[in-house]
Protein backbone atom coordinates (compact mmCIF):
# COMPACT_ATOMS: atom_id res chain seq x y z
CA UNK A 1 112.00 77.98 175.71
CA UNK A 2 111.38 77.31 179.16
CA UNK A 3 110.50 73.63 179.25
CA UNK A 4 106.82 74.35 178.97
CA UNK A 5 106.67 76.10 181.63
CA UNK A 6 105.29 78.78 180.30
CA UNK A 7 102.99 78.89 177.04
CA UNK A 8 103.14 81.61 174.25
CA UNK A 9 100.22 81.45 171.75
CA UNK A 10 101.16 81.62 168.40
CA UNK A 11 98.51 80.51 165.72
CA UNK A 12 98.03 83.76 164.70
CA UNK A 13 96.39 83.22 161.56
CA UNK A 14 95.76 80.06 161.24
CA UNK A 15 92.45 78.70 160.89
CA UNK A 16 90.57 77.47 164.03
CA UNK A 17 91.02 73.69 164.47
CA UNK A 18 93.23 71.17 165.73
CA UNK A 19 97.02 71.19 165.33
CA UNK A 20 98.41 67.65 164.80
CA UNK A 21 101.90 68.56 165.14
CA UNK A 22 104.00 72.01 164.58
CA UNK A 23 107.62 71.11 163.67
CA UNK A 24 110.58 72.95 163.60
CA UNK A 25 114.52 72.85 162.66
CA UNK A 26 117.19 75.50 163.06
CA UNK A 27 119.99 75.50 160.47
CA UNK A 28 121.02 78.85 159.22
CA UNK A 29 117.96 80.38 159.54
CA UNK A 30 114.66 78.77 161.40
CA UNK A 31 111.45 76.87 159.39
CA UNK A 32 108.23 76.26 161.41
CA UNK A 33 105.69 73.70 160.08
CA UNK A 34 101.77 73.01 161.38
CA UNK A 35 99.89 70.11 160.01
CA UNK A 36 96.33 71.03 161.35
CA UNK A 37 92.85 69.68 160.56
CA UNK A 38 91.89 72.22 158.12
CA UNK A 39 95.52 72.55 156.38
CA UNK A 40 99.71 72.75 156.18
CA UNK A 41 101.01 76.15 156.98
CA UNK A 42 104.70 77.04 157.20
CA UNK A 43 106.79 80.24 158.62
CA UNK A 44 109.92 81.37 158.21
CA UNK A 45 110.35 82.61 161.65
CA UNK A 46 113.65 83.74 162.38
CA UNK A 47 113.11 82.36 165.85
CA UNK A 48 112.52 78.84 166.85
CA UNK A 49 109.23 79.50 168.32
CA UNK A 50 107.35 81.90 166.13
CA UNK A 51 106.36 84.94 168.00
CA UNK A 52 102.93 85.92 169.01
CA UNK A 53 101.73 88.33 165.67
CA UNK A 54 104.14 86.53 162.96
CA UNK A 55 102.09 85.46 160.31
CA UNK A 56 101.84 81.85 158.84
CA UNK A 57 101.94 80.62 155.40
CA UNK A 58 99.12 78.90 153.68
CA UNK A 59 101.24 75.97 152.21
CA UNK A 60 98.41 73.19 151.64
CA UNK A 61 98.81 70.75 149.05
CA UNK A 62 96.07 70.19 146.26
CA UNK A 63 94.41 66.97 147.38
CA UNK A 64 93.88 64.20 144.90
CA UNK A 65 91.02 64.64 142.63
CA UNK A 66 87.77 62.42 144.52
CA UNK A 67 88.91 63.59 147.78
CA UNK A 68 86.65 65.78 149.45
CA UNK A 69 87.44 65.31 153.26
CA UNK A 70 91.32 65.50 154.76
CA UNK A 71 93.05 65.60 157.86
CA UNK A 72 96.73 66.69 158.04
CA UNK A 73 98.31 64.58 160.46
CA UNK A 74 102.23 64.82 160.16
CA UNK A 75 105.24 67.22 158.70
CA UNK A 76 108.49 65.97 159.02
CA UNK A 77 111.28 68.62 157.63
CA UNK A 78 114.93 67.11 155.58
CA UNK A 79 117.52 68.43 158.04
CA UNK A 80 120.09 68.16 155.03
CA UNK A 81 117.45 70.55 152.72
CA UNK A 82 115.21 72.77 154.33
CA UNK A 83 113.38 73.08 151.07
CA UNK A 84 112.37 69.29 151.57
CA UNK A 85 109.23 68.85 153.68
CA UNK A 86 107.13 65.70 153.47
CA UNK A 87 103.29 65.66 154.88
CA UNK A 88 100.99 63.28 155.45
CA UNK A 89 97.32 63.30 154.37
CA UNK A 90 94.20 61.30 155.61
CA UNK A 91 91.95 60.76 152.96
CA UNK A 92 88.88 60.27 155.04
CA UNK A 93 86.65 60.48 152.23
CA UNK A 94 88.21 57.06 150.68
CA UNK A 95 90.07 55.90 153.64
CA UNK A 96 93.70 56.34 152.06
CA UNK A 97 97.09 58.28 153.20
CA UNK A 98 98.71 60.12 150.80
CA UNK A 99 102.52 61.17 151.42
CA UNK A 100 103.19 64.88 149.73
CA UNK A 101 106.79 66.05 149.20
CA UNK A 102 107.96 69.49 148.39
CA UNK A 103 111.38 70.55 147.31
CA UNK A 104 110.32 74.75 147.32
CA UNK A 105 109.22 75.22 150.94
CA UNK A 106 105.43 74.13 150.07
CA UNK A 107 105.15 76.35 146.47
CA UNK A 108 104.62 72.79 144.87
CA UNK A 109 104.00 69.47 145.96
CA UNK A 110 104.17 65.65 144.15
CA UNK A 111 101.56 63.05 146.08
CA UNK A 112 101.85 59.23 146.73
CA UNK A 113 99.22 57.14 147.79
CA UNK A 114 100.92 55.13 150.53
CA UNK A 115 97.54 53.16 152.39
């Protein structure tokens, strides 16, 4: 809000870990997005920035059977369809990537193995 200035915290409750990217678009109403080390969570804020206390979404994919260790590295949200939202997945048990895709705001997701 202020050019980072200033820093609000607002994991709330997501799980401990490291946040590879939080990602967020502002259409007729605002979607926030957090690819983290333990899983995908998602908001519907109503705000940009979620505020400190609003809760987040659980909104991880099922990994590929095999898979046992993952790493969410990247959301990117469709501008055109905010029920679009594409992740990206280390598979660091195999050493793959998978690419998931949701068209329902994370309620199901189709996987690709892209590496």
């Amino acid at each position: 809000r202020n050019l980072g200035i200033t820093w609000v915290d607002i994991t709330n409750n997501i799980p401990s870990g490291v946040s590879h990217i939080v990602n967020g678009i502002s259409a007729s109403g605002q979607h926030v997005w957090a690819a983290t080390e333990g899983g995908v969570y998602y908001t519907p804020s109503g705000e940009a920035v979620p505020a400190s206390g609003v809760p987040w979404n659980d909104r991880t994919p099922t990994v590929p059977s095999g898979v046992t260790l993952t790493n969410w590295t990247d959301v990117e949200i469709d501008p055109a369809d905010l029920n679009t939202v594409y992740v990206l997945m280390d598979d660091i048990t195999n050493s793959g990537v998978y690419m998931h895709k949701t068209t329902d705001r994370g309620l199901t997701w189709d996987n690709t193995e892209v590496a």
